[in-house]
PDB file of N, CA and C in Angstrom:
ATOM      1  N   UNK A   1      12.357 280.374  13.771  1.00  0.00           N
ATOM      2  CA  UNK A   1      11.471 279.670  12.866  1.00  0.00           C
ATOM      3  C   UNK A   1      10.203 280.499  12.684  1.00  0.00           C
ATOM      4  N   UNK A   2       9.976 280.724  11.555  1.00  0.00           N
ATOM      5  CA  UNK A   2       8.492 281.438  11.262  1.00  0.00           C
ATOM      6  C   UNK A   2       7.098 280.093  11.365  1.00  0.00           C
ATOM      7  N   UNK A   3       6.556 280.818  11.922  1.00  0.00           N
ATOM      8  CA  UNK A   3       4.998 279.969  12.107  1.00  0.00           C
ATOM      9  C   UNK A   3       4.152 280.575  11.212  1.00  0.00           C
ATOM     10  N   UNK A   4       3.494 279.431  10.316  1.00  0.00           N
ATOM     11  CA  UNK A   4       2.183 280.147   9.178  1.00  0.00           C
ATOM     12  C   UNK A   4       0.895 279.894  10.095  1.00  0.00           C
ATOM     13  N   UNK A   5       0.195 280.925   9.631  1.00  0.00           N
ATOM     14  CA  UNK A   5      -0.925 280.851  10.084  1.00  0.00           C
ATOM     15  C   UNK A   5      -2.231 280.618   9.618  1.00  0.00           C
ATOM     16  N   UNK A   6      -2.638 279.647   9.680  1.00  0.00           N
ATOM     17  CA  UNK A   6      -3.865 278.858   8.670  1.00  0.00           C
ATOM     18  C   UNK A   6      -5.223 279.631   9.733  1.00  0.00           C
ATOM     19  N   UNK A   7      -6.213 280.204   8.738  1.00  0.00           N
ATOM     20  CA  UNK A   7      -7.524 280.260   9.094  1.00  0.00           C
ATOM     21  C   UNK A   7      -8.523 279.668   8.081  1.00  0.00           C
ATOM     22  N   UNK A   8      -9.318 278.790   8.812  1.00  0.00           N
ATOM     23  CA  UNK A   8     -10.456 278.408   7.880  1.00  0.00           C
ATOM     24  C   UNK A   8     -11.801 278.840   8.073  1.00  0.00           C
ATOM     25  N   UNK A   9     -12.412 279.751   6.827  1.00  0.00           N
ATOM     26  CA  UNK A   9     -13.639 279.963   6.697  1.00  0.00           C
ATOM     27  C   UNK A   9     -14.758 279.335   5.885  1.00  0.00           C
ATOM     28  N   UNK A  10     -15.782 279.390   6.399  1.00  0.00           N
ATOM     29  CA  UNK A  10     -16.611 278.706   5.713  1.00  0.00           C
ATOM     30  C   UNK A  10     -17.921 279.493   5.444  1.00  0.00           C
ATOM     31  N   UNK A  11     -18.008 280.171   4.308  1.00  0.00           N
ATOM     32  CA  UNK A  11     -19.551 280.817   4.059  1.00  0.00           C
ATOM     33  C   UNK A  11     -20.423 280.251   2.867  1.00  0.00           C
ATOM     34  N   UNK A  12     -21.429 280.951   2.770  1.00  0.00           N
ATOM     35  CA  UNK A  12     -22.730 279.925   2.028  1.00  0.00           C
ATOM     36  C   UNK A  12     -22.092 280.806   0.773  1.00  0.00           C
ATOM     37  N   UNK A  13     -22.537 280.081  -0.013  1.00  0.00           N
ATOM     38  CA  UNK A  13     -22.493 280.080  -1.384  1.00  0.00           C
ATOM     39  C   UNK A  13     -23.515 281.218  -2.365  1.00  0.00           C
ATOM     40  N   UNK A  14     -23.181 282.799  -1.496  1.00  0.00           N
ATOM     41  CA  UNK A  14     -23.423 283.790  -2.312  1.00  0.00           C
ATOM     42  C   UNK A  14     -22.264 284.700  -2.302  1.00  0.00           C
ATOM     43  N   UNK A  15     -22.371 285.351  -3.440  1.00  0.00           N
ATOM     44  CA  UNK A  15     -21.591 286.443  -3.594  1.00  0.00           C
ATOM     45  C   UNK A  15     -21.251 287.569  -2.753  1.00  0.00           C
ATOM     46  N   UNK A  16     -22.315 288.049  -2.460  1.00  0.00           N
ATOM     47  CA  UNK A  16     -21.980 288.701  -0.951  1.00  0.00           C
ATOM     48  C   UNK A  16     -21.430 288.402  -0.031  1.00  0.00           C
ATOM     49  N   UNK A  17     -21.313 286.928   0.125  1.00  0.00           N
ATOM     50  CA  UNK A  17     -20.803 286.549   1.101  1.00  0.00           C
ATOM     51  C   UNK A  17     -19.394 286.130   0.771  1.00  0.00           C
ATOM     52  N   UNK A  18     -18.933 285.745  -0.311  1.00  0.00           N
ATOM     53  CA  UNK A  18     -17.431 285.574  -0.745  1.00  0.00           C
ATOM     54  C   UNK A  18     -17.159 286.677  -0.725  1.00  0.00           C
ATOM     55  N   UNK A  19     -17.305 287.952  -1.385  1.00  0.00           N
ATOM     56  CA  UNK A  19     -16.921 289.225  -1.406  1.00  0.00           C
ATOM     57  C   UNK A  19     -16.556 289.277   0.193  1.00  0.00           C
ATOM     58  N   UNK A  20     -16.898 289.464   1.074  1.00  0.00           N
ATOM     59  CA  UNK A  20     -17.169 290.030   2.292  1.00  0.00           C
ATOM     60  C   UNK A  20     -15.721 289.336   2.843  1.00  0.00           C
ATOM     61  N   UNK A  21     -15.804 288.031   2.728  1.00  0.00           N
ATOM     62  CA  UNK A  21     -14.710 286.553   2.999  1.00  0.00           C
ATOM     63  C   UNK A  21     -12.953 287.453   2.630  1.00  0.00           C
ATOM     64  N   UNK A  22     -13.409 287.881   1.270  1.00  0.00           N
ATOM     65  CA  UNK A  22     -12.322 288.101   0.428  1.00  0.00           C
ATOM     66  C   UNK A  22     -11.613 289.764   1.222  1.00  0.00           C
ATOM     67  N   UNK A  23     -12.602 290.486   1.067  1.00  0.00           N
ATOM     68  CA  UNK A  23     -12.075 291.718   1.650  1.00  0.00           C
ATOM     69  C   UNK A  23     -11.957 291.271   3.203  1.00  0.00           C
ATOM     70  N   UNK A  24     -12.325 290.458   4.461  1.00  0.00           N
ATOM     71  CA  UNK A  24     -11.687 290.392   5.600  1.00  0.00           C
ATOM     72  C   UNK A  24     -10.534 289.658   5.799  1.00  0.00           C
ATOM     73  N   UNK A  25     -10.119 289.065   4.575  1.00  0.00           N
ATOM     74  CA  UNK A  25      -9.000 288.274   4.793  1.00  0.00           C
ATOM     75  C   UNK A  25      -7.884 288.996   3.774  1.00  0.00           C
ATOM     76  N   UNK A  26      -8.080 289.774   3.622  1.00  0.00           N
ATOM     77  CA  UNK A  26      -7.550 290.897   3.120  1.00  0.00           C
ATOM     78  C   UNK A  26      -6.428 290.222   1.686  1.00  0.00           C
ATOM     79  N   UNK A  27      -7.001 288.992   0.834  1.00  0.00           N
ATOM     80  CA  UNK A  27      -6.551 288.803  -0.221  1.00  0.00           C
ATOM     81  C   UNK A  27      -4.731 287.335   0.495  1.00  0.00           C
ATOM     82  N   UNK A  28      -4.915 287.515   1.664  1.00  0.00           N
ATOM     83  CA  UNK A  28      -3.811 286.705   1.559  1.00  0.00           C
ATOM     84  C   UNK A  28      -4.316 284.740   2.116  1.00  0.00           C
ATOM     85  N   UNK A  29      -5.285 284.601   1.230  1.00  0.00           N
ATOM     86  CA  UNK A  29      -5.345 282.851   1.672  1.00  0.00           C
ATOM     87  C   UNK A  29      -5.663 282.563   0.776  1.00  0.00           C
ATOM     88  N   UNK A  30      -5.533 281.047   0.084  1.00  0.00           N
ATOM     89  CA  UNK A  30      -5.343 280.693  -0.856  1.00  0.00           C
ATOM     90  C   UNK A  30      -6.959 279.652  -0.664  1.00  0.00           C
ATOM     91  N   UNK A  31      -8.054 279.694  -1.411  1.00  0.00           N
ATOM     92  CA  UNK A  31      -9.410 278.863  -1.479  1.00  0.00           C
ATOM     93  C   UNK A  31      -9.295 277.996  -2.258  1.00  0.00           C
ATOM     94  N   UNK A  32      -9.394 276.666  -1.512  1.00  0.00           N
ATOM     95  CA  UNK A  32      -9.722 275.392  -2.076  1.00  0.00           C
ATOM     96  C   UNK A  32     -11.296 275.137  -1.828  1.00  0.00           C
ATOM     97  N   UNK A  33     -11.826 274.926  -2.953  1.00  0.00           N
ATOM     98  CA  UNK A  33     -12.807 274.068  -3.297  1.00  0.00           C
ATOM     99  C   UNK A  33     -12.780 272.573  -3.145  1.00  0.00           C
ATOM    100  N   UNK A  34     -12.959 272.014  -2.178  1.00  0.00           N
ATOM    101  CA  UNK A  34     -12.884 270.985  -1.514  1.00  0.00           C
ATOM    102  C   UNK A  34     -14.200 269.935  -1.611  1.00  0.00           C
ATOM    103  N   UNK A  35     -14.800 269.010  -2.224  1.00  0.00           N
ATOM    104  CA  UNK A  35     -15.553 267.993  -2.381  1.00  0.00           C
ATOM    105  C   UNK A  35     -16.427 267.822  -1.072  1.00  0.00           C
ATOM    106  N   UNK A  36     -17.325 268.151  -1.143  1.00  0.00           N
ATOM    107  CA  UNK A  36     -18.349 267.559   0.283  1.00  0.00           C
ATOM    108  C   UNK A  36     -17.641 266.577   1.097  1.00  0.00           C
ATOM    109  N   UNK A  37     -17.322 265.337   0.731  1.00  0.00           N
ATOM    110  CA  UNK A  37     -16.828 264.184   1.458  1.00  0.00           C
ATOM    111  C   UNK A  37     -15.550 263.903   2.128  1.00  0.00           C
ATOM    112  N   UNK A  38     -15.020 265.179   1.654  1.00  0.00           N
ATOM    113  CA  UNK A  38     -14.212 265.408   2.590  1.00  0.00           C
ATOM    114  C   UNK A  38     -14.138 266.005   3.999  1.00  0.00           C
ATOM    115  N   UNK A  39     -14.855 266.950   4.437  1.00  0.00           N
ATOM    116  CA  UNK A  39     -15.502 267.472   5.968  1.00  0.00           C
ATOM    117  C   UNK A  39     -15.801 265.860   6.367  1.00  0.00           C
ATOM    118  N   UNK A  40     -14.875 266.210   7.783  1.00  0.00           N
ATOM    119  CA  UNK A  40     -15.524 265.198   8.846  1.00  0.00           C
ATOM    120  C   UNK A  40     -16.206 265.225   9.684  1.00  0.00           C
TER     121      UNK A  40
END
């Protein structure tokens, strides 16, 4: 059985900092934009 492997990041809301997100995760996770009220 293959196991997926979920990582969740969370950075502030500049460009530099998505860029940075994007190149360490090297393009393979899929970003949801997720509604404040959802975090518990």
């Amino acid at each position: 059985m293959m196991m997926t492997e979920v990582i969740i990041l969370e950075t502030i809301n500049l460009k530099s900092s998505i860029k940075k997100a994007i190149e360490w995760l090297d393009g393979k996770t899929i970003f949801l934009d997720l509604p404040m009220d959802v975090e518990s």
